[in-house]
N, C-alpha and C. Protein backbone atom coordinates (compact mmCIF):
# COMPACT_ATOMS: atom_id res chain seq x y z
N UNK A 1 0.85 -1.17 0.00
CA UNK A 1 0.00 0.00 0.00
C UNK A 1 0.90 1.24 0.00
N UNK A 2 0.43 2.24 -0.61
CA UNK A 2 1.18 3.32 -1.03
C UNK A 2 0.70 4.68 -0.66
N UNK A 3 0.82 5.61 0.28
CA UNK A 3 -0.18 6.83 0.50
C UNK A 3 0.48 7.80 -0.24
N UNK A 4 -0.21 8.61 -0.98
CA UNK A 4 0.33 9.69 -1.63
C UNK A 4 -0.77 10.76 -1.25
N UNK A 5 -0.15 11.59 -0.48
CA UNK A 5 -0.75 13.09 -0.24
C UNK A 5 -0.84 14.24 -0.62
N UNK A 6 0.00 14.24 -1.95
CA UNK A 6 -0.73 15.33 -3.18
C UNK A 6 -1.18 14.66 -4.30
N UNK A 7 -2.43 14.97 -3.90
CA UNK A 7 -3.44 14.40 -5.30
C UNK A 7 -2.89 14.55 -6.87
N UNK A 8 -2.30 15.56 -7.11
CA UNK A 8 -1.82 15.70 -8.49
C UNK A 8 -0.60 15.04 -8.78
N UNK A 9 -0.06 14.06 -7.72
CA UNK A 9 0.81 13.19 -8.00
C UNK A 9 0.69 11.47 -7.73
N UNK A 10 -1.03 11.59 -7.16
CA UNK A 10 -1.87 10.33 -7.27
C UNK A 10 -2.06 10.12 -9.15
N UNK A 11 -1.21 9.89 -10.05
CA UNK A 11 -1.44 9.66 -11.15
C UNK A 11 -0.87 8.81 -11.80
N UNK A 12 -0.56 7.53 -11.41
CA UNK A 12 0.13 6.48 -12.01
C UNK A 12 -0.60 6.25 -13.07
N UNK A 13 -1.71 6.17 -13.22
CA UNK A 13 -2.13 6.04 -15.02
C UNK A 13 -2.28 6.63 -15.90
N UNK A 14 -1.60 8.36 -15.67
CA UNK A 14 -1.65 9.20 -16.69
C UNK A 14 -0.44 8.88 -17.75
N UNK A 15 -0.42 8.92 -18.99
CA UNK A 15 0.79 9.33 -19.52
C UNK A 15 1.68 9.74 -18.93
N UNK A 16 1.61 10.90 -18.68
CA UNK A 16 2.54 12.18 -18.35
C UNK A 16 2.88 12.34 -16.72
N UNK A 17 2.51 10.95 -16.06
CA UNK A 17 2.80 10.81 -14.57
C UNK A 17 4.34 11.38 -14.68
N UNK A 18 3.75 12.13 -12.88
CA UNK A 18 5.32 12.12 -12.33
C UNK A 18 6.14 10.94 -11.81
N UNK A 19 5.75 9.85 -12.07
CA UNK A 19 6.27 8.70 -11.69
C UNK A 19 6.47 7.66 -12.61
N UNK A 20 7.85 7.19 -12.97
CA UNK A 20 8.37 6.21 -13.40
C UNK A 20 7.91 4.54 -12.98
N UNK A 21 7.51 3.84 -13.47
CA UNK A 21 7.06 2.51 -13.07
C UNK A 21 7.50 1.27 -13.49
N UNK A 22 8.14 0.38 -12.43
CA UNK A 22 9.17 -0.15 -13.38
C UNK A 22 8.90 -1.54 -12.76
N UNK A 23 9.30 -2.99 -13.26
CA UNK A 23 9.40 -4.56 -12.55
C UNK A 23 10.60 -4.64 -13.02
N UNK A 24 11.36 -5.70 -12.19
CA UNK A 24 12.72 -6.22 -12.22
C UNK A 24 12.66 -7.33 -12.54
N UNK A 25 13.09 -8.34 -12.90
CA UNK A 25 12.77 -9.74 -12.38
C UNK A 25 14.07 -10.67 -12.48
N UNK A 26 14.99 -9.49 -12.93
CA UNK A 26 16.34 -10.37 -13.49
C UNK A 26 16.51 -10.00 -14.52
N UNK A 27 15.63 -9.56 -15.36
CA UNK A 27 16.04 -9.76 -16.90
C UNK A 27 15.56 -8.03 -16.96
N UNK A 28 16.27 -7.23 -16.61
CA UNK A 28 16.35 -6.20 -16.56
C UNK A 28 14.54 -5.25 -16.68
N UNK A 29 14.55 -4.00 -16.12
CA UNK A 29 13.32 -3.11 -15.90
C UNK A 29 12.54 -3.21 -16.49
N UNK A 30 11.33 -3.52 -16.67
CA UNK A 30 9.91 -3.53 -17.57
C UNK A 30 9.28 -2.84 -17.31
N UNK A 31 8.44 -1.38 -18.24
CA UNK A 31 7.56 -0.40 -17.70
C UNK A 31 6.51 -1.13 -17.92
N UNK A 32 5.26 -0.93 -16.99
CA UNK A 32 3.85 -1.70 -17.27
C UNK A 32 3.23 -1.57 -18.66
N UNK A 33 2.86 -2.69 -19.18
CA UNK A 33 1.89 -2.02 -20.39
C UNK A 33 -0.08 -1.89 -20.33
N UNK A 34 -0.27 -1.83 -18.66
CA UNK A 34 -1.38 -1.31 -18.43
C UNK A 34 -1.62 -1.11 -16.88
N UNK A 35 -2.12 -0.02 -16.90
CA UNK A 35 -2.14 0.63 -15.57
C UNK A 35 -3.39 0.67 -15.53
N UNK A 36 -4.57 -0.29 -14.43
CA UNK A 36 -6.21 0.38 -14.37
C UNK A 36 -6.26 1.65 -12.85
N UNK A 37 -7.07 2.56 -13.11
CA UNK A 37 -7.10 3.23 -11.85
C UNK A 37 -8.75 3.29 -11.48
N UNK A 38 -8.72 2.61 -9.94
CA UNK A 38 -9.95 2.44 -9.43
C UNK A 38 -10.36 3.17 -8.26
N UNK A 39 -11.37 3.97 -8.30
CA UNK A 39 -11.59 5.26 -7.56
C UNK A 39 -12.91 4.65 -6.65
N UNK A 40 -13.17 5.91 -5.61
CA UNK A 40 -14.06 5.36 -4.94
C UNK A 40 -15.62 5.39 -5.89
N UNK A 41 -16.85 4.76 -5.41
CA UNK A 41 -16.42 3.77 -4.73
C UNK A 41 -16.32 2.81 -5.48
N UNK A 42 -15.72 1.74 -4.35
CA UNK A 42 -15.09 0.39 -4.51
C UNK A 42 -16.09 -0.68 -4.63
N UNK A 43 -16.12 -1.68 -6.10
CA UNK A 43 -17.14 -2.35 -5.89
C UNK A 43 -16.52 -3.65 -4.52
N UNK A 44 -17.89 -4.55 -4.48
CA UNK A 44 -17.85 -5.32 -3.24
C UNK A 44 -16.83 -6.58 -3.14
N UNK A 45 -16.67 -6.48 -4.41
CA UNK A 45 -15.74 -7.72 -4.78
C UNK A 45 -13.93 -6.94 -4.29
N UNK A 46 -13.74 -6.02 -4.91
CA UNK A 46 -12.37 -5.09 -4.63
C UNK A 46 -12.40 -4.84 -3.14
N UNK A 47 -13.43 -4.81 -2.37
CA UNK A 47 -13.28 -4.40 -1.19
C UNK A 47 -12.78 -5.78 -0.18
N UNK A 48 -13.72 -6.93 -0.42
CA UNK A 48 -13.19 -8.10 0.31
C UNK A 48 -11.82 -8.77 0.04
N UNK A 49 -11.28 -7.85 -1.77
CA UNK A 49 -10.41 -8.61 -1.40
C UNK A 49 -9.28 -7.51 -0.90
N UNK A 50 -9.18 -6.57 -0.66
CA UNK A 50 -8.10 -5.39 0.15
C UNK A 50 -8.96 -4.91 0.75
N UNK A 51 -9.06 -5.41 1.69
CA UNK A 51 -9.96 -5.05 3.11
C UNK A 51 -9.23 -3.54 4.02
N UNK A 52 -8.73 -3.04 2.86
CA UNK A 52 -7.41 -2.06 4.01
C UNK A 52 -7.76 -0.62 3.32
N UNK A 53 -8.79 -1.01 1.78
CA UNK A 53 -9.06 0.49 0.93
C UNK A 53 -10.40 0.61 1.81
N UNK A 54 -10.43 2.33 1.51
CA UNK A 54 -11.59 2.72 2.31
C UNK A 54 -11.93 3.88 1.06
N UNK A 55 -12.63 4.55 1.72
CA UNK A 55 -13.47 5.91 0.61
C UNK A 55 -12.34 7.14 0.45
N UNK A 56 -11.23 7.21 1.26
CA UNK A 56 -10.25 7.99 0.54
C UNK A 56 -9.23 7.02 -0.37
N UNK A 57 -9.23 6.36 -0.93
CA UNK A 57 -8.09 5.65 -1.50
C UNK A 57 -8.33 5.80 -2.68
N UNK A 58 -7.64 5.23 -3.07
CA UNK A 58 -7.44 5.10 -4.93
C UNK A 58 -6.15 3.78 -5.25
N UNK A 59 -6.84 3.06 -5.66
CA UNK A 59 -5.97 1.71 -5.77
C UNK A 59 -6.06 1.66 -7.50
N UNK A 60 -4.62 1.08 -7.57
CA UNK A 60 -4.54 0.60 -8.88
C UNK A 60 -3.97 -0.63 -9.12
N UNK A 61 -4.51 -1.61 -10.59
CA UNK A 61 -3.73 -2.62 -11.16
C UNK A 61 -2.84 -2.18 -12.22
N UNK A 62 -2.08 -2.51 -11.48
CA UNK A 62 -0.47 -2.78 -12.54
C UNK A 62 -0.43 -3.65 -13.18
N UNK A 63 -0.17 -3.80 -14.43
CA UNK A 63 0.22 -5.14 -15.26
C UNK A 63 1.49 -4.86 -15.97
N UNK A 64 2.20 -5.93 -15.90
CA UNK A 64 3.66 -5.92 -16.55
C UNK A 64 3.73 -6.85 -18.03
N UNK A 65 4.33 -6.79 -18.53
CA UNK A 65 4.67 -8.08 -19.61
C UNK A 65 4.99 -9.15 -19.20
N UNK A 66 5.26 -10.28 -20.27
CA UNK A 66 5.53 -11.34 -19.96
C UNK A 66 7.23 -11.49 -19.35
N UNK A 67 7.65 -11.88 -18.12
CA UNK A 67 8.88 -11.50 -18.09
C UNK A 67 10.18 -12.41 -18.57
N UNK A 68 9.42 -13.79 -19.42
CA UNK A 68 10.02 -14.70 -20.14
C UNK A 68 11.11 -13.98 -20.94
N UNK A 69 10.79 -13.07 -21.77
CA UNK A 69 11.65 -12.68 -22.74
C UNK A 69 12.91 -10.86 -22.41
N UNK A 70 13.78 -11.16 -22.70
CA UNK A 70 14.44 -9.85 -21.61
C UNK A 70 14.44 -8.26 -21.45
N UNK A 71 14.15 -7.43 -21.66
CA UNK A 71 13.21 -6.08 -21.99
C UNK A 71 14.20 -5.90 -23.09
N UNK A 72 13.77 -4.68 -23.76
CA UNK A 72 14.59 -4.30 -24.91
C UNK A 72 15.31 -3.81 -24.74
N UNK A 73 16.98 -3.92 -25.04
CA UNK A 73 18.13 -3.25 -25.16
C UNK A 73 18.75 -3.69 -24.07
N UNK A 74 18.21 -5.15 -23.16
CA UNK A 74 19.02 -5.38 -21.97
C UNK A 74 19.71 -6.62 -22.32
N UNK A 75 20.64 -6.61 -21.67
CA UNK A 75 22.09 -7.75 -22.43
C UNK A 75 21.93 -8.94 -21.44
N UNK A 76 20.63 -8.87 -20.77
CA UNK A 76 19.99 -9.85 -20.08
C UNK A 76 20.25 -11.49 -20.88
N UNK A 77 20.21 -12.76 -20.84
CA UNK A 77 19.65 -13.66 -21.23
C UNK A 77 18.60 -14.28 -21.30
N UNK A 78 17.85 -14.71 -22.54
CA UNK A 78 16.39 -15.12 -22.24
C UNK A 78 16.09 -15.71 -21.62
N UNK A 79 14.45 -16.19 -20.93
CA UNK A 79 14.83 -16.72 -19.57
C UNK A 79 14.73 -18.14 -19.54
N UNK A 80 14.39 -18.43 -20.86
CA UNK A 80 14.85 -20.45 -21.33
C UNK A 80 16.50 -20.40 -21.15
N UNK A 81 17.45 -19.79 -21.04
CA UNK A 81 18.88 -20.13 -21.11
C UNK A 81 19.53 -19.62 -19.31
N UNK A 82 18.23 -19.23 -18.54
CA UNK A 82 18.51 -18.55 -17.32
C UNK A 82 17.65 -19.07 -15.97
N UNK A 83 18.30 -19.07 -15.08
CA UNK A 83 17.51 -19.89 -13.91
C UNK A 83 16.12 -18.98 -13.75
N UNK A 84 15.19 -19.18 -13.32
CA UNK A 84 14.18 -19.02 -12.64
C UNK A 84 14.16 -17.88 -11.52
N UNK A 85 13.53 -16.93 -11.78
CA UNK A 85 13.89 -15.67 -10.99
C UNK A 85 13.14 -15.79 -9.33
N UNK A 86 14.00 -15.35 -8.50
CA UNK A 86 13.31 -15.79 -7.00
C UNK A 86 13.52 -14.55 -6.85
N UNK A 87 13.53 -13.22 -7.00
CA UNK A 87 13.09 -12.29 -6.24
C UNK A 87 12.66 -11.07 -7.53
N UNK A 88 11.75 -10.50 -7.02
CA UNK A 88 11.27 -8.97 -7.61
C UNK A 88 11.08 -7.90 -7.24
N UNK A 89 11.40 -7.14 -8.08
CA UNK A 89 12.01 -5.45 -7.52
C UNK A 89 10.53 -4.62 -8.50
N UNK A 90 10.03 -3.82 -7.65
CA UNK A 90 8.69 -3.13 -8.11
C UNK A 90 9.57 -1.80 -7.91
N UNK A 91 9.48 -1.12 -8.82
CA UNK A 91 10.13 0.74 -8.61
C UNK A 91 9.29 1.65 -9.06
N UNK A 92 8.89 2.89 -8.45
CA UNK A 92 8.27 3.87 -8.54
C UNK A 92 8.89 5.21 -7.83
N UNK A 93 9.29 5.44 -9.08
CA UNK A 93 10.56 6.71 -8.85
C UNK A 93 9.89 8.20 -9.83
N UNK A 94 10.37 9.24 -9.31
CA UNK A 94 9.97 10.14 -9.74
C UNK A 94 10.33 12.01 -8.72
N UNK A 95 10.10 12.89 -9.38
CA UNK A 95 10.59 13.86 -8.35
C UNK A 95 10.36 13.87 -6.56
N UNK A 96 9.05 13.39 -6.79
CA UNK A 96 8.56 13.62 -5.40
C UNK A 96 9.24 12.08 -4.66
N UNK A 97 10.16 11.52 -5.29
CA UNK A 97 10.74 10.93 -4.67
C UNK A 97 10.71 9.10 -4.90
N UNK A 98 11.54 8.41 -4.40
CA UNK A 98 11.30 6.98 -4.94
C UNK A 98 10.95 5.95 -3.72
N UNK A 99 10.24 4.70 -4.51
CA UNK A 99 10.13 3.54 -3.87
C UNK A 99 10.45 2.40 -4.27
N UNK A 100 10.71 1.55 -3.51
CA UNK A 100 11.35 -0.09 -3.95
C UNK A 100 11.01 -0.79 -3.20
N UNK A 101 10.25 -1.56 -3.74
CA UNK A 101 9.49 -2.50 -2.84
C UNK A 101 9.93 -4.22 -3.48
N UNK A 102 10.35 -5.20 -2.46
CA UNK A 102 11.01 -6.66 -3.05
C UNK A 102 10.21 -7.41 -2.64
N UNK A 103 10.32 -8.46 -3.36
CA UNK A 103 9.71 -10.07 -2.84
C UNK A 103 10.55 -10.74 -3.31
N UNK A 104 10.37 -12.12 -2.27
CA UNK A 104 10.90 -13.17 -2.95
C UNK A 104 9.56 -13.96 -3.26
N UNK A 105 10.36 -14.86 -3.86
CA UNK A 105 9.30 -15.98 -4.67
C UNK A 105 9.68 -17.10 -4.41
N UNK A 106 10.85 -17.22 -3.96
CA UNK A 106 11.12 -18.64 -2.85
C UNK A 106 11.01 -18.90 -1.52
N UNK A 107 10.49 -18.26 -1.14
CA UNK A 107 10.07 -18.08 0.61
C UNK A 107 11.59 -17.30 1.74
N UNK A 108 12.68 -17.17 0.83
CA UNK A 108 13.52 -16.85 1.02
C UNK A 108 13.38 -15.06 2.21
N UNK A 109 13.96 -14.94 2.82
CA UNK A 109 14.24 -13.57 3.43
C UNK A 109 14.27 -12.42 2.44
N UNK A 110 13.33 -11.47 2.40
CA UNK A 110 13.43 -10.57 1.78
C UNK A 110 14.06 -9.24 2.47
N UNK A 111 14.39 -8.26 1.20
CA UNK A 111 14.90 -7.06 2.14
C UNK A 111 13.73 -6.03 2.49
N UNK A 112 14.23 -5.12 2.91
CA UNK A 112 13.47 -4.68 3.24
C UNK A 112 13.13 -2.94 2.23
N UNK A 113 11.47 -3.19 2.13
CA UNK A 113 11.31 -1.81 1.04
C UNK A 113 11.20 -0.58 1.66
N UNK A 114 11.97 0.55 0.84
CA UNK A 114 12.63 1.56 1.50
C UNK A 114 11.72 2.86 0.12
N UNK A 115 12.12 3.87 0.97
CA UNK A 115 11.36 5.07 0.26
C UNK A 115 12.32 6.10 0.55
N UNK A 116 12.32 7.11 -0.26
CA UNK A 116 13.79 8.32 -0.11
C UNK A 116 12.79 9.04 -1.05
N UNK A 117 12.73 10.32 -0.29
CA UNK A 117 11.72 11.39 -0.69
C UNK A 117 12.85 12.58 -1.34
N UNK A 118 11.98 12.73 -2.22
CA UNK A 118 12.86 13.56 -3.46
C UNK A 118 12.91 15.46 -2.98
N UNK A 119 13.98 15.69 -3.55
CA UNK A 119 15.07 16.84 -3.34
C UNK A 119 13.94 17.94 -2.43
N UNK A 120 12.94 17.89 -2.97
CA UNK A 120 11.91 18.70 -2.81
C UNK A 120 11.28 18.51 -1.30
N UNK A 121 11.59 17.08 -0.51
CA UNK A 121 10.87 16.78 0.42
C UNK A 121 12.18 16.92 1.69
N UNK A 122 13.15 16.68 1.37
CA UNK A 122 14.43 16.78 2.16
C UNK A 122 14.40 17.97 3.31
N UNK A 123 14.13 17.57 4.22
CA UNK A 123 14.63 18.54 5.40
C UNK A 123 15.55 19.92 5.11
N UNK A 124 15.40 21.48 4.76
CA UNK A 124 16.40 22.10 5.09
C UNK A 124 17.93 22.30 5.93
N UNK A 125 18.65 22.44 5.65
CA UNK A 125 20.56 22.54 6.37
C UNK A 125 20.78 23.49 6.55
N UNK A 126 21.07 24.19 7.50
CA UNK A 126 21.64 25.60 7.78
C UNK A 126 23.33 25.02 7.88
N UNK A 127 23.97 26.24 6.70
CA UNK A 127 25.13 25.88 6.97
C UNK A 127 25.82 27.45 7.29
């Protein structure tokens, strides 16, 4: 779950988002090739199953490509000649700052997802 508190940067499905959207999987960054954005309200089915959205939220589905084959221009190997990917890197980067969120897929220890708020959000320095 993701809170974003300026609405004009609640826009992961615009074109022209301030936010970069990216999957990892090994075989280098994939931008989604469909973003749905679901506003209130929430039908009954979306609600039982993220029991955590309420009437301020705004949830979206992400969809990525198939991650069989290696994105374009990455010197990746396809993934018939490459082991089986056990962890994934979700990125959503942009001025107002980035996120990285991991899983594994082997039950393995994951790290932990971290957020670093962009130039704009940074605490002032008196020097």
């Amino acid at each position: 779950m993701v809170y974003i508190p300026d609405r004009t940067a609640n826009d992961w499905n615009e074109p022209g988002s301030v936010w970069r959207l990216a999957l990892n999987m090994g075989t280098g960054e994939r931008p989604p090739d469909r973003i749905q954005r679901f506003d209130t309200p929430f039908s009954a089915e979306l609600r039982a199953l993220y029991p955590y959205i309420d009437e301020y939220s705004v949830a979206y589905l992400v969809r990525f490509p198939d991650p069989s084959t290696p994105a374009p221009g990455s010197t990746a190997r396809p993934a018939s000649q490459t082991a089986t990917a056990t962890e994934v890197l979700f990125i959503a980067a942009g001025a107002p700052g980035q996120m990285r969120f991991y899983w594994r897929l082997d039950a393995g220890p994951e790290p932990p997802s971290v957020g670093d708020p962009g130039a704009g959000e940074q605490p002032a320095t008196i020097k």
